[in-house]
Protein backbone atom coordinates (compact mmCIF):
# COMPACT_ATOMS: atom_id res chain seq x y z
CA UNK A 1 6.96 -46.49 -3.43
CA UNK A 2 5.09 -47.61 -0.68
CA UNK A 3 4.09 -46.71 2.47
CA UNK A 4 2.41 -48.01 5.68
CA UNK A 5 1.53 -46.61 8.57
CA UNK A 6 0.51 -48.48 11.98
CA UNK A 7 1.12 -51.73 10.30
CA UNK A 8 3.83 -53.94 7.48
CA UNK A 9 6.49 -53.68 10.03
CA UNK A 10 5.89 -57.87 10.80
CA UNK A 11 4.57 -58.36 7.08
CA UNK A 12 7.80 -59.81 5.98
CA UNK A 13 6.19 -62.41 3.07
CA UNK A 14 4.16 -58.75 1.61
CA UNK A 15 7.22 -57.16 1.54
CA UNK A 16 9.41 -58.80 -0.41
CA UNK A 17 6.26 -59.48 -2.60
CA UNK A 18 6.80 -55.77 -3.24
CA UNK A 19 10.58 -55.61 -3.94
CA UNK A 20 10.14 -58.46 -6.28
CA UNK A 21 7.45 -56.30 -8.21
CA UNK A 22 9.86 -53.36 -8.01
CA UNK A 23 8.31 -51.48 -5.06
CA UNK A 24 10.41 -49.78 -2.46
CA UNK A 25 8.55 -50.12 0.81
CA UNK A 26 8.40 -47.98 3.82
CA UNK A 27 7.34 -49.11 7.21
CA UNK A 28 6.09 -46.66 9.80
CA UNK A 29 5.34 -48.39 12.49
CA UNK A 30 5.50 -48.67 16.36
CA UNK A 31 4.38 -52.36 17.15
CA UNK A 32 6.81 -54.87 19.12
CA UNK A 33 6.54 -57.98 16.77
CA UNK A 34 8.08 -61.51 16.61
CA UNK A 35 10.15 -61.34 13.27
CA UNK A 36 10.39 -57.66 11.36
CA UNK A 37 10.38 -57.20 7.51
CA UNK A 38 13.68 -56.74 5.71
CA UNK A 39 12.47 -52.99 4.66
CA UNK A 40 13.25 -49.36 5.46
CA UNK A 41 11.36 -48.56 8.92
CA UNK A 42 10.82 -45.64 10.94
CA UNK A 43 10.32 -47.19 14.50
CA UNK A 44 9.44 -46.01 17.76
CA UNK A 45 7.33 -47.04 20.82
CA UNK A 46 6.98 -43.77 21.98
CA UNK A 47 4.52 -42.92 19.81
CA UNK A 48 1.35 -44.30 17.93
CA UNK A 49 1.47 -44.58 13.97
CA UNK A 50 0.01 -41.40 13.40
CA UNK A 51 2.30 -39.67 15.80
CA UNK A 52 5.30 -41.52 13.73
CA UNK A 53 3.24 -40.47 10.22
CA UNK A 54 3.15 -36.77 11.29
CA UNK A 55 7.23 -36.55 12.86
CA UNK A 56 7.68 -38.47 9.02
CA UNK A 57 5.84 -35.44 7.33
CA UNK A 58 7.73 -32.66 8.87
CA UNK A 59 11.15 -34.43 8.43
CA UNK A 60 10.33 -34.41 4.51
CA UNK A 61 9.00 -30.95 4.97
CA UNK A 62 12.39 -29.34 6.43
CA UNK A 63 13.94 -31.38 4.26
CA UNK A 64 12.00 -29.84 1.02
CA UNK A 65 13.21 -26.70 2.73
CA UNK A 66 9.66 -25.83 3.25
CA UNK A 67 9.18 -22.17 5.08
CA UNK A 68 8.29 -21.91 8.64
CA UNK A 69 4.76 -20.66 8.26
CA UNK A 70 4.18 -24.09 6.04
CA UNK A 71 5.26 -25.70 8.16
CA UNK A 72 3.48 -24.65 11.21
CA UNK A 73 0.52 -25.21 8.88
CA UNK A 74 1.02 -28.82 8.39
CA UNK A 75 2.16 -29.59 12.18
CA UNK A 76 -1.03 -27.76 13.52
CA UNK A 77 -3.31 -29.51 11.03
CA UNK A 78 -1.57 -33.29 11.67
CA UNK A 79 -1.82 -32.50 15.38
CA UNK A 80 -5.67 -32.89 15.89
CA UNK A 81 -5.59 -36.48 14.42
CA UNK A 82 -2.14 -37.48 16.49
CA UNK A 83 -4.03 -36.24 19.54
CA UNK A 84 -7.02 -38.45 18.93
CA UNK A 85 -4.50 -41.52 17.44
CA UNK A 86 -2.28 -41.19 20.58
CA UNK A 87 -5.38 -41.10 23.27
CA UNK A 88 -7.42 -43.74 21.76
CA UNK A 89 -4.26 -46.61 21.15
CA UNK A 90 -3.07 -45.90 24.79
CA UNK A 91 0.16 -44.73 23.76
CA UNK A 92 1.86 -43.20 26.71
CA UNK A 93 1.20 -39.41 26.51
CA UNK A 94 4.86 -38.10 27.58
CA UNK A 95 7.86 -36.30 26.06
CA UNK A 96 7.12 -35.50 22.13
CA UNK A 97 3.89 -37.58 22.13
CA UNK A 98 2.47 -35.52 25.41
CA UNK A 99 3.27 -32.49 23.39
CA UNK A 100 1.62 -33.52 19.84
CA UNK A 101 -1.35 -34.65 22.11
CA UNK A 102 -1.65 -31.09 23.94
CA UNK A 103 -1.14 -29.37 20.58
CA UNK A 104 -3.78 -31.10 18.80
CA UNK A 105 -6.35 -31.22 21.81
CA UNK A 106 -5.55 -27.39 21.17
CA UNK A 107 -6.46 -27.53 17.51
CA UNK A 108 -9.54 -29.46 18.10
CA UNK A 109 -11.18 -26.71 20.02
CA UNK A 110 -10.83 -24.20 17.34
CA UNK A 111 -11.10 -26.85 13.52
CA UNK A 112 -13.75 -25.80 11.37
CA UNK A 113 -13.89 -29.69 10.31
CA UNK A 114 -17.82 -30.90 10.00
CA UNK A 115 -17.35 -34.30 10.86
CA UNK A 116 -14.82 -33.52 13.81
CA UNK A 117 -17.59 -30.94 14.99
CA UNK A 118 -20.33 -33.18 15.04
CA UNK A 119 -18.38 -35.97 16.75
CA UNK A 120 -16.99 -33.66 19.42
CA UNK A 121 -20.48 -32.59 19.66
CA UNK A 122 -21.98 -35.70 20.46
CA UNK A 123 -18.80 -37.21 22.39
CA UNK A 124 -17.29 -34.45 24.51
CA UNK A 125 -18.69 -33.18 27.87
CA UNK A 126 -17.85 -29.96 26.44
CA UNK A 127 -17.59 -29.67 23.10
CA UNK A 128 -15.64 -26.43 22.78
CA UNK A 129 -12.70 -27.95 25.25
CA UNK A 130 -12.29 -31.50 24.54
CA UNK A 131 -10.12 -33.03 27.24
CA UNK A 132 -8.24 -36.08 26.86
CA UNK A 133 -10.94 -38.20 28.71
CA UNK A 134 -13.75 -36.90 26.09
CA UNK A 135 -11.56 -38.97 23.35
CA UNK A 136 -10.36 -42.01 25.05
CA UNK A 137 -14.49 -42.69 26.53
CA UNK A 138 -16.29 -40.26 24.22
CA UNK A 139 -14.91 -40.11 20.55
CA UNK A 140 -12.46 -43.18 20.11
CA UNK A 141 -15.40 -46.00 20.91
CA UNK A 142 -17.43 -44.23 18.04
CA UNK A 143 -14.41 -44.41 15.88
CA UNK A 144 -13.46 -48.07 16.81
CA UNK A 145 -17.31 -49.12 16.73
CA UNK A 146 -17.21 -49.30 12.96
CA UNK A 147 -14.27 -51.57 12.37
CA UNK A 148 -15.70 -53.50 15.28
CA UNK A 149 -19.63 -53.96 14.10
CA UNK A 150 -19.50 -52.91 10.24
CA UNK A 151 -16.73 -51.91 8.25
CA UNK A 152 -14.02 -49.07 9.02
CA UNK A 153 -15.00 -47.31 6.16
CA UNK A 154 -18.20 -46.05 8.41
CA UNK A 155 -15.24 -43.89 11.12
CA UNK A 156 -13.60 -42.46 7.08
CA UNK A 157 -17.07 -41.03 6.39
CA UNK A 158 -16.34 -38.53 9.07
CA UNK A 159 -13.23 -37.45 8.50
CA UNK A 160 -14.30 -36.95 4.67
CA UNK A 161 -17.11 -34.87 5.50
CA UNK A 162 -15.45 -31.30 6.01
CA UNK A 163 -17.02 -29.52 4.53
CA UNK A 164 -20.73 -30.65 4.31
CA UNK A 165 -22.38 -30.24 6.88
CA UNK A 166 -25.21 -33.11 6.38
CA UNK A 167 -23.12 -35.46 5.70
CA UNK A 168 -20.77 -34.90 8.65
CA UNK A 169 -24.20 -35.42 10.26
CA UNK A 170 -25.57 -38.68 9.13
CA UNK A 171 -22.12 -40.06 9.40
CA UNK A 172 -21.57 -39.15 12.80
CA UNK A 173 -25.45 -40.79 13.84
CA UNK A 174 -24.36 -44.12 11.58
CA UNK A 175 -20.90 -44.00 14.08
CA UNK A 176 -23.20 -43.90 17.70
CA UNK A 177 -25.94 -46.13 16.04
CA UNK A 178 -22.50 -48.60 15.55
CA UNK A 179 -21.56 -47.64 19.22
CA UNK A 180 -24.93 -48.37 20.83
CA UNK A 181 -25.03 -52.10 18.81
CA UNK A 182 -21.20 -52.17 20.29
CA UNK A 183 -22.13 -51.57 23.98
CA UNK A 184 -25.12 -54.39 23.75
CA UNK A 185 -22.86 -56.44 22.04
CA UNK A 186 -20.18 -56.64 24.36
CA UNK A 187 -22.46 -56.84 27.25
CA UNK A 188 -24.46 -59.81 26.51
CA UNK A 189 -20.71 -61.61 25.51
CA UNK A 190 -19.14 -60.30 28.84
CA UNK A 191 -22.04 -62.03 31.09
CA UNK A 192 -21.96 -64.97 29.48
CA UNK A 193 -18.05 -64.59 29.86
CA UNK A 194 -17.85 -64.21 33.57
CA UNK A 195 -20.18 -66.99 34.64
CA UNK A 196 -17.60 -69.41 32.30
CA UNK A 197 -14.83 -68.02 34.08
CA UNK A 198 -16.48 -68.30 37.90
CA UNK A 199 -15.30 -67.34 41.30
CA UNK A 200 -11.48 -68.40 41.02
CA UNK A 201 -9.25 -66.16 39.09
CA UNK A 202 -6.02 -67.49 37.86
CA UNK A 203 -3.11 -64.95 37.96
CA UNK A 204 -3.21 -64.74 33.77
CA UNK A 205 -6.54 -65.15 31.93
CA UNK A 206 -6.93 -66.75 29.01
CA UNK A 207 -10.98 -67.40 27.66
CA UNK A 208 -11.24 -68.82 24.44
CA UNK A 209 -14.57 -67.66 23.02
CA UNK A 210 -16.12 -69.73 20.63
CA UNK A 211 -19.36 -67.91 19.63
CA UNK A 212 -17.96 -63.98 20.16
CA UNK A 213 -17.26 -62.13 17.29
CA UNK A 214 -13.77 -61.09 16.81
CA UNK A 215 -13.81 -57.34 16.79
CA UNK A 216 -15.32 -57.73 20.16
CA UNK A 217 -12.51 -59.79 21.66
CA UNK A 218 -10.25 -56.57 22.58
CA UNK A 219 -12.91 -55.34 24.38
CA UNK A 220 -13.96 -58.04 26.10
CA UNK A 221 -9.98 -58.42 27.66
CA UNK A 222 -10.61 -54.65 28.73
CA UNK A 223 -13.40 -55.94 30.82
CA UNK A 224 -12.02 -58.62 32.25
CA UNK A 225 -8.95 -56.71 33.44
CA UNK A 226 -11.48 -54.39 34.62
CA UNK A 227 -13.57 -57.23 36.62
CA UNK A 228 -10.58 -59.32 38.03
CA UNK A 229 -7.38 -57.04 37.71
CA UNK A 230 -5.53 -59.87 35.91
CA UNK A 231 -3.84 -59.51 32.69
CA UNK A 232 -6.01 -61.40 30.53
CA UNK A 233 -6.53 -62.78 26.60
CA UNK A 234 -9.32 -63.11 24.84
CA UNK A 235 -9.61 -65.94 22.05
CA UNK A 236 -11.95 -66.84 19.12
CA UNK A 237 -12.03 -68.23 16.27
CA UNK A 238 -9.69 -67.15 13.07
CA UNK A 239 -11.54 -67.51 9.37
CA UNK A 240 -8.80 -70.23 9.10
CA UNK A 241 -9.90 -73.78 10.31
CA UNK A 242 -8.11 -74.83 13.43
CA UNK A 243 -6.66 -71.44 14.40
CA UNK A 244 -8.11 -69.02 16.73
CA UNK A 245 -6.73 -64.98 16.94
CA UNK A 246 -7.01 -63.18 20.31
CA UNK A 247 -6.88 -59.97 22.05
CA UNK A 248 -5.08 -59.55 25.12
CA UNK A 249 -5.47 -56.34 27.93
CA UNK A 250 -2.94 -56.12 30.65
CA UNK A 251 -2.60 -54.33 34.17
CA UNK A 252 -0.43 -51.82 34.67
CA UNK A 253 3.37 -52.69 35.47
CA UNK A 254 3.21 -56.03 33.17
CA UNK A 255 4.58 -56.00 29.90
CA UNK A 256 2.20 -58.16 27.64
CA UNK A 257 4.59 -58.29 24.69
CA UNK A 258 7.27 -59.43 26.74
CA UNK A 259 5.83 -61.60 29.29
CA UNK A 260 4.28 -63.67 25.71
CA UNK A 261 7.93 -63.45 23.93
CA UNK A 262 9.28 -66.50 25.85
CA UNK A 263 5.97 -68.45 24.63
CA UNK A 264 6.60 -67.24 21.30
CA UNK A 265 6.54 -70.92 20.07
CA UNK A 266 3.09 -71.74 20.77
CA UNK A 267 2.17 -68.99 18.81
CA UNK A 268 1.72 -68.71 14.93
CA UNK A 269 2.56 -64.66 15.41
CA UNK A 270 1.91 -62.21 17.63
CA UNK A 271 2.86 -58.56 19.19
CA UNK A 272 1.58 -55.37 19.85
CA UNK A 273 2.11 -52.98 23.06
CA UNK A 274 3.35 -53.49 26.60
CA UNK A 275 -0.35 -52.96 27.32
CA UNK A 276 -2.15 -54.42 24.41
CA UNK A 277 -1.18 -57.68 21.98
CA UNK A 278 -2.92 -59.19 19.54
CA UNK A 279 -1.81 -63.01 18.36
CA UNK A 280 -2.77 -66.75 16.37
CA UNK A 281 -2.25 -69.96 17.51
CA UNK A 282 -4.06 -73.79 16.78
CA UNK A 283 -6.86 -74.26 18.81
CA UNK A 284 -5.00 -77.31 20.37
CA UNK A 285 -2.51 -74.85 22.01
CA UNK A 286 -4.99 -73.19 24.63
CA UNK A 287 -4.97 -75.70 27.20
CA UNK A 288 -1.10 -75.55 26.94
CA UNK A 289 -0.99 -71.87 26.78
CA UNK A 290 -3.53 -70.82 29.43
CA UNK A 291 -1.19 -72.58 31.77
CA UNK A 292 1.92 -71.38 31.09
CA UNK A 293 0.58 -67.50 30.70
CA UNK A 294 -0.78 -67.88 34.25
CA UNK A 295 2.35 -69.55 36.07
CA UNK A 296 4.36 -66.88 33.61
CA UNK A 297 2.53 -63.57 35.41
CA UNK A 298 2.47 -65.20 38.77
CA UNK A 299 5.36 -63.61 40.19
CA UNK A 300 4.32 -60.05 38.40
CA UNK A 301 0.97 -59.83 39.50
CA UNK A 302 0.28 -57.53 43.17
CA UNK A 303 -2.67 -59.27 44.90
CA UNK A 304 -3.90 -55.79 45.68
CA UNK A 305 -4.25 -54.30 42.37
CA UNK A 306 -7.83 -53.49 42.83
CA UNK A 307 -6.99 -50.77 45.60
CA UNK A 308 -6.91 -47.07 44.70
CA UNK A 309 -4.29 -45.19 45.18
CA UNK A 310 -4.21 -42.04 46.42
CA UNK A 311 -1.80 -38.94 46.29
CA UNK A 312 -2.55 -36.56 48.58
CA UNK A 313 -5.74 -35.36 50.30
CA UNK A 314 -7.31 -32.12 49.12
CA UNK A 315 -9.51 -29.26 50.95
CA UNK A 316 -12.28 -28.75 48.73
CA UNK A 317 -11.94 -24.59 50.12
CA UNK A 318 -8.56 -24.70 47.64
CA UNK A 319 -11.00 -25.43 44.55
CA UNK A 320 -11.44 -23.24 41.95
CA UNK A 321 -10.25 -21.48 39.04
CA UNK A 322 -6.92 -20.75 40.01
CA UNK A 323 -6.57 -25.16 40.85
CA UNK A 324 -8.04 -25.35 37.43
CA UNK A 325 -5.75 -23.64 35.76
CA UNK A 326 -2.95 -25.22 37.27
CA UNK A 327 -4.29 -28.58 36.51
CA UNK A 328 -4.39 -27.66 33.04
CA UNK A 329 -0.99 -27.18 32.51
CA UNK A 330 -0.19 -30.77 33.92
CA UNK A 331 -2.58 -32.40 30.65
CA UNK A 332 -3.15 -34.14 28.83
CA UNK A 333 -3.89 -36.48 30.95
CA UNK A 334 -3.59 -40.65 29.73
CA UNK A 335 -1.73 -43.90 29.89
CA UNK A 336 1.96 -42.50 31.23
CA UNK A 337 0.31 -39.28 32.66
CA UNK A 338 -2.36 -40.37 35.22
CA UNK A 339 -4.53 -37.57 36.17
CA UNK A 340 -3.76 -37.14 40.11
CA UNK A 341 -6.23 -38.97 42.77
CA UNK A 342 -7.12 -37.18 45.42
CA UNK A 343 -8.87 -37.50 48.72
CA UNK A 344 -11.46 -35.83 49.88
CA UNK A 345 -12.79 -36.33 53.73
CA UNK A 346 -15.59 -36.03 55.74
CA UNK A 347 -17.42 -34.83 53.03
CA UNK A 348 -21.84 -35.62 52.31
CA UNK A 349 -23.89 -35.89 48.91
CA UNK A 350 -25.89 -32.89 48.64
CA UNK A 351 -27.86 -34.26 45.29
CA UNK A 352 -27.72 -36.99 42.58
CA UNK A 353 -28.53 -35.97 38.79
CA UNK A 354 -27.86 -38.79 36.83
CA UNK A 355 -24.39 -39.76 37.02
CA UNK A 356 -23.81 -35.98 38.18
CA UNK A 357 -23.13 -35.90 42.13
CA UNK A 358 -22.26 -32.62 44.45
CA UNK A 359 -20.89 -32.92 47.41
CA UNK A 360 -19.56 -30.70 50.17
CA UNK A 361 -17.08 -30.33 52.35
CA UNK A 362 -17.57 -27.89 55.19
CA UNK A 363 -18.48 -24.76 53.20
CA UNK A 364 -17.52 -25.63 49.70
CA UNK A 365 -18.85 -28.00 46.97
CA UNK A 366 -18.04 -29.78 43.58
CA UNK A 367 -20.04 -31.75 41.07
CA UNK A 368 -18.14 -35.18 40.39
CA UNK A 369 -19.15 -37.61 37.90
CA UNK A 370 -19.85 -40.96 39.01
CA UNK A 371 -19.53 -43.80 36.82
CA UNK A 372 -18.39 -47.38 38.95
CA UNK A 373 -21.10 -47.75 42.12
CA UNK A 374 -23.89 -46.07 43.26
CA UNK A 375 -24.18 -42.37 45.15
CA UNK A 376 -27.28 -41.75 47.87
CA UNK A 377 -27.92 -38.36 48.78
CA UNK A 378 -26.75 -37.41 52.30
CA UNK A 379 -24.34 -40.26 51.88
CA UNK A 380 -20.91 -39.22 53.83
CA UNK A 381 -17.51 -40.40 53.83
CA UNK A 382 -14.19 -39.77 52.39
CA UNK A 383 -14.28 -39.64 48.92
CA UNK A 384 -11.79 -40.48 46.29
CA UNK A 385 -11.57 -38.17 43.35
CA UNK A 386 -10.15 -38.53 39.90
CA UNK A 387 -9.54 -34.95 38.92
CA UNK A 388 -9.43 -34.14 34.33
CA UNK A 389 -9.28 -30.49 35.11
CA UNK A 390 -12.98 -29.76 35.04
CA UNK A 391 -13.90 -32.98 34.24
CA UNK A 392 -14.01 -34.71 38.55
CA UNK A 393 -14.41 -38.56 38.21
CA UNK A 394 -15.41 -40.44 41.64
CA UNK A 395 -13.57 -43.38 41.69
CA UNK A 396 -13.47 -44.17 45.39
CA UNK A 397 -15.60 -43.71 48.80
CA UNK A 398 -15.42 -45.22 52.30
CA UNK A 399 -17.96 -44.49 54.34
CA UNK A 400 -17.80 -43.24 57.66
């Protein structure tokens, strides 16, 4: 028997390669796809693979009539990995998935794993509580960097060291050596990028990218949803002449998979997530294509997706352990479960420490960490505020 996990659920031609050789075949999968294998499948979009791979492992386990304690055991142990799976493929963290994810950010605080300890320790703000923003900017780029620069096997290394302590180590330096190379990478491709695409945005993006590599090409969609708040594809060439694969990153409220279904036939295959696809086509299609994608999202597309919104405005003198605590019980926080954005007025920078900024309002200050634009001392304004429980993000500030 075989099974797959994350993937095989549009691998029709490999499939029936297998029943021919006398292999049953499972598919565990959660991917929206063009044409789906004539298999067994366990299917669901509301969770990632691993998510699907763990609910699959405690079915068989009550089934086995395992006892309760085992099967705590396995749940608690599969949790940590769905937690990082589910954060890091932007599957939306509500219902069972939410749950998983809050269980295994829970089991991540206390594994004795090696590698998971030295990747928490170089990822996570703070190592001991590792929030869901620690693994979706912190620990899943590491991860990702070695299918994306070298080879996946790099990210296994990790998860196979733990027990031993030096080789949890070395793997974990090999995964941010892998993760610097990425950043520099994907920086020098992005420039060059945005000076092809200029000052005129279309409503749908689509760059084909002759010299970028393709691990890149996910990444480089990210940023240009990021830059022009479009959804937007990302092509290069395929290792088969004439073709070219691409990544494509989408804004929230468009479905990718379904705004590219009525296209389907310029496509060789494609599908993915509402928010992520991945697809081949000839290299004589993207003219074609890049003009029916944009007319296709016109309609969908709100002119003023770059504003922030904001939920409610907050009086920094109700900040502190008891908001914390509250906060905690509405996370993780992810695609599906924004963390809430609040608004903070008439409020001044007291001091800048790197990215770290405090600011006050009236009597009472918090340290917010500032990633987008750059903070002044004695700057004032209102201030918009991403809040991860302890974690503040600034994501917003008008002057006054």
């Amino acid at each position: 028997m075989l099974v797959t996990v994350d993937n095989g659920i549009n691998a029709r031609a490999a499939v029936r390669l297998s029943q021919r050789l006398g292999i049953d075949v499972i598919v565990i999968d959660h991917h929206r796809i063009q044409e789906q294998a004539d298999t067994t499948a366990v299917w669901s979009d509301a969770f990632c693979g691993a998510g699907l791979a763990a609910m699959f492992a405690w079915a068989l386990a009550l089934k086995a009539g395992w006892s309760d304690t085992k099967v705590e055991r396995l749940l608690s142990g599969c949790s940590q990995y769905v937690a990082l799976a589910s954060i890091a493929d932007c599957v939306p963290l509500l219902h069972a998935t939410r749950t998983l994810a809050r269980l295994g950010l829970a089991e991540l605080c206390r594994s004795r794993h090696r590698g998971l300890q030295e990747l928490l320790k170089c990822a996570c703000t703070d190592p001991s509580q590792p929030d869901s923003r620690d693994v979706a900017f912190g620990v899943a780029p590491r991860i990702n960097a070695a299918g994306r620069m070298a080879h996946p096997a790099e990210a296994l290394a990790v998860f196979e060291a733990a027990l031993d302590e030096e080789a949890a180590r070395q793997s974990v330096d090999r995964l941010n050596q892998l993760n610097q190379e990425r950043r520099h990478t994907v920086k020098a491709h992005f420039e060059e990028l945005a000076e092809s695409v200029g000052t005129k945005t279309p409503a749908g993006l689509v760059v084909y990218r002759e010299t970028s590599p393709k691990g890149i090409a996910g990444l480089l969609a990210s940023k240009c949803v990021e830059r022009y708040s479009v959804p937007s594809i990302v092509l290069v060439p395929s290792t088969i002449p004439g073709q070219v694969v691409g990544s494509g990153r989408s804004v929230p409220d468009i479905d990718l998979v379904e705004t590219l279904r009525p296209l389907g036939v310029l496509f060789l295959r494609f599908g993915g997530h509402a928010q992520a696809v991945g697809l081949t086509m000839a290299v004589d299609q993207i003219e074609e294509f890049r003009e029916k994608f944009a007319r296709s999202v016109e309609p969908l597309v709100r002119r003023d997706s770059q504003r922030l919104d904001v939920e409610a405005e907050l009086n920094l003198s109700f900040v502190g352990r008891h908001f914390d605590e509250q906060l905690l019980l509405l996370e993780p926080f992810g695609e599906g479960n924004p963390p809430p954005r609040l608004l903070i007025r008439m409020a001044e920078v007291l001091s800048v420490r790197n990215r770290w900024v405090r600011k006050r309002q009236g009597r009472s200050s918090i340290e917010v960490l500032c990633w987008d634009f750059s903070v002044t001392e004695q700057m004032k304004g209102d201030f918009l505020v991403e809040f991860y429980g302890k974690t503040r993000i600034l994501r917003g500030f008008t002057p006054i």
